[in-house]
PDB file of N, CA and C in Angstrom:
ATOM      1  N   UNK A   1      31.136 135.455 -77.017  1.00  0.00           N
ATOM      2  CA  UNK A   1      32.328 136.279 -76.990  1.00  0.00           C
ATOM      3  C   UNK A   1      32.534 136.785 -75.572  1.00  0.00           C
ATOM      4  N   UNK A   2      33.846 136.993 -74.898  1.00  0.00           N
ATOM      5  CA  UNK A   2      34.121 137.525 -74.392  1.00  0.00           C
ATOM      6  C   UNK A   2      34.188 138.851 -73.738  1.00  0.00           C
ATOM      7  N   UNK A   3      34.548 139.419 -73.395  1.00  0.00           N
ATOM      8  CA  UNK A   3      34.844 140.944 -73.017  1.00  0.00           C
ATOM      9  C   UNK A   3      35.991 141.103 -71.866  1.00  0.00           C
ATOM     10  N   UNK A   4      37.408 141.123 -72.464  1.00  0.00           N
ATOM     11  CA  UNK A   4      38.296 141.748 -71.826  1.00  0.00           C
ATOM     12  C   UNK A   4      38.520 143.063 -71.514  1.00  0.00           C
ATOM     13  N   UNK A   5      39.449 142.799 -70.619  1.00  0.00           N
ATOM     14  CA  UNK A   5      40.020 144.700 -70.349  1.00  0.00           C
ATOM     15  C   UNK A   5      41.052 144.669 -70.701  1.00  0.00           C
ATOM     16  N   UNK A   6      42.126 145.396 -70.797  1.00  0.00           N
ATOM     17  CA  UNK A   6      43.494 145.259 -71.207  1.00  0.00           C
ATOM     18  C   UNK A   6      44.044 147.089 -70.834  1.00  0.00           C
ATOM     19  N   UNK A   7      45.034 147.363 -70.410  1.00  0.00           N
ATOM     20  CA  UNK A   7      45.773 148.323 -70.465  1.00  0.00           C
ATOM     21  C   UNK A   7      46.013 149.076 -71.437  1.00  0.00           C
ATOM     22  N   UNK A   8      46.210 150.871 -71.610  1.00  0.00           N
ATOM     23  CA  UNK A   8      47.105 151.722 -72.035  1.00  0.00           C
ATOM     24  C   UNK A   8      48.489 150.448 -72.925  1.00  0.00           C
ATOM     25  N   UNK A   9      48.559 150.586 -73.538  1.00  0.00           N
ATOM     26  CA  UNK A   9      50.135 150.108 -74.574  1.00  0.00           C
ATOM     27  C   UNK A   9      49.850 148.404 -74.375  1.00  0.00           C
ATOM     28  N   UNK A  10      49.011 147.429 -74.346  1.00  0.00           N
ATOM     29  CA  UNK A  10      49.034 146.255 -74.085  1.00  0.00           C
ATOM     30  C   UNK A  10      48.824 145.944 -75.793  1.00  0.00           C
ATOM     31  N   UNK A  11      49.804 144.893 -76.354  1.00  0.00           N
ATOM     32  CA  UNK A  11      49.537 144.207 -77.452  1.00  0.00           C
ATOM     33  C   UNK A  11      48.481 143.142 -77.126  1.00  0.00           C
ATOM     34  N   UNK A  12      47.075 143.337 -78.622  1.00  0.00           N
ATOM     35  CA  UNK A  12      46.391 142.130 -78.234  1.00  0.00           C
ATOM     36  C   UNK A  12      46.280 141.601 -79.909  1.00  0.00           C
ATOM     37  N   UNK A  13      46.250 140.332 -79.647  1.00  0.00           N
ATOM     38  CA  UNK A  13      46.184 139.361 -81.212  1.00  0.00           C
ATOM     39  C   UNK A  13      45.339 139.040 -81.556  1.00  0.00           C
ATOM     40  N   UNK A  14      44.370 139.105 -82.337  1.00  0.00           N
ATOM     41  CA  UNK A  14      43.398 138.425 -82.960  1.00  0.00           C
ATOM     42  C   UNK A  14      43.814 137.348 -84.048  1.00  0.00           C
ATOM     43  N   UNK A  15      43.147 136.401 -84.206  1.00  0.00           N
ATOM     44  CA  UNK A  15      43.611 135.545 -85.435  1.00  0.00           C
ATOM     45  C   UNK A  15      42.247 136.025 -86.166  1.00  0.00           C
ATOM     46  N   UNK A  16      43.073 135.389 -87.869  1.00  0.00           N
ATOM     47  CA  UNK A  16      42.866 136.384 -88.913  1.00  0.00           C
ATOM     48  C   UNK A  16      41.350 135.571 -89.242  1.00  0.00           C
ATOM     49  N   UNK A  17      40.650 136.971 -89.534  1.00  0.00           N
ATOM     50  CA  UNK A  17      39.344 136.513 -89.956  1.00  0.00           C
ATOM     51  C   UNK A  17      38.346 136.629 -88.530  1.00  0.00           C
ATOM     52  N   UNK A  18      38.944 136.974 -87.723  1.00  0.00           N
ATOM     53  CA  UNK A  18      37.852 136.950 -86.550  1.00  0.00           C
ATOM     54  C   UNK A  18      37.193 138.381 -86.368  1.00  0.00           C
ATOM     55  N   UNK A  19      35.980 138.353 -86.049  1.00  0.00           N
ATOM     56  CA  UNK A  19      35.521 139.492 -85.664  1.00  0.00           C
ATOM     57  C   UNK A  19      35.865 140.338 -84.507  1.00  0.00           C
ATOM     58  N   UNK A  20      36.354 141.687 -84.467  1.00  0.00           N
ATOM     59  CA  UNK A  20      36.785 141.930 -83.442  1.00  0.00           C
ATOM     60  C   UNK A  20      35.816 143.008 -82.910  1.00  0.00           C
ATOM     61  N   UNK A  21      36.176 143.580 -81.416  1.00  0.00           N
ATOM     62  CA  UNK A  21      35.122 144.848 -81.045  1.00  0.00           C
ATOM     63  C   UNK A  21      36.374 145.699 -80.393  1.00  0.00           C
ATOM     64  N   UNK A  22      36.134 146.508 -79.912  1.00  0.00           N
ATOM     65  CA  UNK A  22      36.895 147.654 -79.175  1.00  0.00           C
ATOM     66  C   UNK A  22      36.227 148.351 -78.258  1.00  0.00           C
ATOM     67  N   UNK A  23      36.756 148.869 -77.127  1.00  0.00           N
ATOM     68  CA  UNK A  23      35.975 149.488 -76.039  1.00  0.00           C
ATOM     69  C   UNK A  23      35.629 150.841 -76.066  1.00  0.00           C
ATOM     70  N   UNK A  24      35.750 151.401 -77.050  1.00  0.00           N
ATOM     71  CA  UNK A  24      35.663 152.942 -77.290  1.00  0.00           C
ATOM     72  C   UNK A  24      33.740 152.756 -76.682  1.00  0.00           C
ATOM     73  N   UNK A  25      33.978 154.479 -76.107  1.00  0.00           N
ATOM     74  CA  UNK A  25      32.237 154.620 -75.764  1.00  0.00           C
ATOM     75  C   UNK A  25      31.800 156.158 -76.185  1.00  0.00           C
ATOM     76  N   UNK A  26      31.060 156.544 -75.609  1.00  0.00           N
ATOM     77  CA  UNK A  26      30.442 157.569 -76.097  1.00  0.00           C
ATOM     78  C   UNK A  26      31.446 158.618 -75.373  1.00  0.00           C
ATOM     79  N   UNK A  27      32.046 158.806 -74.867  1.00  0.00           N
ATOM     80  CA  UNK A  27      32.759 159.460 -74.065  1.00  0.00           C
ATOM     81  C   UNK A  27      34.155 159.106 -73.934  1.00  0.00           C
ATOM     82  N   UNK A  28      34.788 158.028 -73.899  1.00  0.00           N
ATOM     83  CA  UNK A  28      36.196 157.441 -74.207  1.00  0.00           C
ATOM     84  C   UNK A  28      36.582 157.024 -75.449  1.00  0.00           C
ATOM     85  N   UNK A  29      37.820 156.864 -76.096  1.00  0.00           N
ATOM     86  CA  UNK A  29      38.200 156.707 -77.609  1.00  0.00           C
ATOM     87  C   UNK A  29      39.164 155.669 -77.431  1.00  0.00           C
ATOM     88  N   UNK A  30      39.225 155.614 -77.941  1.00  0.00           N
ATOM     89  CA  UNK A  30      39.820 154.228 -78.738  1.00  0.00           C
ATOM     90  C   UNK A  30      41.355 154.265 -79.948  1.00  0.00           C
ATOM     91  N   UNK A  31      42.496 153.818 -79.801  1.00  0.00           N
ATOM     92  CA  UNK A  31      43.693 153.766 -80.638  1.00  0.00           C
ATOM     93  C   UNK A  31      43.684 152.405 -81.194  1.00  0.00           C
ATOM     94  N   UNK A  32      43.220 152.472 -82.121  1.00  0.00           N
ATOM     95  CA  UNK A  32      44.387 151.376 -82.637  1.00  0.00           C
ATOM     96  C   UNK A  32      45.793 151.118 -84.269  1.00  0.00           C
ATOM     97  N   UNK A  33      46.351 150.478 -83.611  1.00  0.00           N
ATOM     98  CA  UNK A  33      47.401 150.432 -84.823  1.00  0.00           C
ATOM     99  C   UNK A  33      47.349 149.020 -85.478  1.00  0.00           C
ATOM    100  N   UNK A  34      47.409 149.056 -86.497  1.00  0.00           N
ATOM    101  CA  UNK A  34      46.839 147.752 -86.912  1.00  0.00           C
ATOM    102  C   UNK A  34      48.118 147.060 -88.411  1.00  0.00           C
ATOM    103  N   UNK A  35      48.488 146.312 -88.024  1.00  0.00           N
ATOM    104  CA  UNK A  35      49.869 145.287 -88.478  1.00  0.00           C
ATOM    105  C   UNK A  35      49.340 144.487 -89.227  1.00  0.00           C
ATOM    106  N   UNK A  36      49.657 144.074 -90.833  1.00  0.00           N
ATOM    107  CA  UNK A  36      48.968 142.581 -91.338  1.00  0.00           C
ATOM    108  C   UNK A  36      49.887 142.915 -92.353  1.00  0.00           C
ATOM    109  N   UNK A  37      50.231 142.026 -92.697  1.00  0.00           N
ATOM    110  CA  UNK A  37      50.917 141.016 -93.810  1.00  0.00           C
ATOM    111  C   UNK A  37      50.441 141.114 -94.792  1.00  0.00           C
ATOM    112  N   UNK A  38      48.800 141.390 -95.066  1.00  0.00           N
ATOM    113  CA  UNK A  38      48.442 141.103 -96.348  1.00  0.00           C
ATOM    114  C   UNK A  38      46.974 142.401 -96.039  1.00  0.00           C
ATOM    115  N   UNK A  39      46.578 142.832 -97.310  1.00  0.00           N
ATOM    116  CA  UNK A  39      45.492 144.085 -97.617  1.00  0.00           C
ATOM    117  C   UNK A  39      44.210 143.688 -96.829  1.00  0.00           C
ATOM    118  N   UNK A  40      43.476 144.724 -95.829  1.00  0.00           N
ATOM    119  CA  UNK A  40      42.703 144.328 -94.981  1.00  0.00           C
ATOM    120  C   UNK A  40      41.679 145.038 -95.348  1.00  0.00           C
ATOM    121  N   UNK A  41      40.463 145.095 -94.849  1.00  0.00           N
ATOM    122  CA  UNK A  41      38.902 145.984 -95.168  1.00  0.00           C
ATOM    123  C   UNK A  41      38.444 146.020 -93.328  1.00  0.00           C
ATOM    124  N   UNK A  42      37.259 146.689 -93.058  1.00  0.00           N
ATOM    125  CA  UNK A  42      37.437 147.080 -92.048  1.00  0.00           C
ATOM    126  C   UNK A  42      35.429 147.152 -92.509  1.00  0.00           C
ATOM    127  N   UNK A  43      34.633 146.041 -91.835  1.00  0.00           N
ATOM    128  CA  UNK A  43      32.842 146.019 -91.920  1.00  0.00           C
ATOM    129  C   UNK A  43      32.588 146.572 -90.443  1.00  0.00           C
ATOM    130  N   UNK A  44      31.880 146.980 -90.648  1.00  0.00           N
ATOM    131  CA  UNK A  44      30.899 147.378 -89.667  1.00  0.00           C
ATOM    132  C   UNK A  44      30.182 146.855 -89.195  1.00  0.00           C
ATOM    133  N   UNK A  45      29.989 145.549 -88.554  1.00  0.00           N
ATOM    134  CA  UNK A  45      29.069 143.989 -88.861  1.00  0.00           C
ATOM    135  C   UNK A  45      27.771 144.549 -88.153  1.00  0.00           C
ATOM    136  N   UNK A  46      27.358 145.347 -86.997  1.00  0.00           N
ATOM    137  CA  UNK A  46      26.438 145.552 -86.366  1.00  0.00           C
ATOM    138  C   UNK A  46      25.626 146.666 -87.848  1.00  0.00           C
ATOM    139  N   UNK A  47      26.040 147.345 -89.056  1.00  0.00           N
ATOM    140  CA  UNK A  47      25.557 147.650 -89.726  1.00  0.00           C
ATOM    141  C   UNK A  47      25.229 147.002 -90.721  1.00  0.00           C
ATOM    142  N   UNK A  48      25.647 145.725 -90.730  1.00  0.00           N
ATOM    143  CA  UNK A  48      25.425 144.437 -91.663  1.00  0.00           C
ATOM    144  C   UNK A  48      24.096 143.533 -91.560  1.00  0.00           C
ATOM    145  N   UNK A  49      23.427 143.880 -90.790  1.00  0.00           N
ATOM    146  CA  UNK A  49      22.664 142.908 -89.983  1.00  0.00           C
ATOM    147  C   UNK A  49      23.328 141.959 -88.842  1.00  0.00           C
ATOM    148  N   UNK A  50      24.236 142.023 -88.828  1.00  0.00           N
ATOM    149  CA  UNK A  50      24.916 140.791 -87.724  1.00  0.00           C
ATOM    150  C   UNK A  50      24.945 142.055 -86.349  1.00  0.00           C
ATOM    151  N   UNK A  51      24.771 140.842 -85.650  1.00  0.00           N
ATOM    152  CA  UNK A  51      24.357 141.399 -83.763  1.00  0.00           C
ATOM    153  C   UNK A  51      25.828 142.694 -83.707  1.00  0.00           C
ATOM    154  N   UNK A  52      25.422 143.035 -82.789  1.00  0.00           N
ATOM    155  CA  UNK A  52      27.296 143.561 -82.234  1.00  0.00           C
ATOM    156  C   UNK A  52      27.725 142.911 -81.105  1.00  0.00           C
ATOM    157  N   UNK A  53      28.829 142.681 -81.095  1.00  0.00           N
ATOM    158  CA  UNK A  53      29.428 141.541 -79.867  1.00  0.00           C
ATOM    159  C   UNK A  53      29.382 142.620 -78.370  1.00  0.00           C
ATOM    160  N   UNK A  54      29.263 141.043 -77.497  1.00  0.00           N
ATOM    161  CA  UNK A  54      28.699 142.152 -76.315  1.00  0.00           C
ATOM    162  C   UNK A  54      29.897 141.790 -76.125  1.00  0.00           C
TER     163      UNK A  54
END
């Protein structure tokens, strides 16, 4: 995986089914607004046993 940066108000797309991460830290937060077509759930995968994406 990657690790982008992206701007204040920048639209970013994920295709569906992908795991995503966010840059929030211990000290900075994080917005998001989140758009789908169809009923979504929201895992915690690094509490799943699966790694957390660097």
């Amino acid at each position: 995986m990657t690790t982008d940066t992206v701007d204040p108000g920048t639209f970013v797309w994920f295709p569906e089914g992908m795991v995503q991460s966010h840059g929030a830290t211990e000290t900075d937060d994080v917005t998001f607004l989140f758009i789908t077509n169809k009923a979504f759930d929201i895992h915690f995968t690094h509490l799943e046993g699966e790694p957390m994406p660097s």
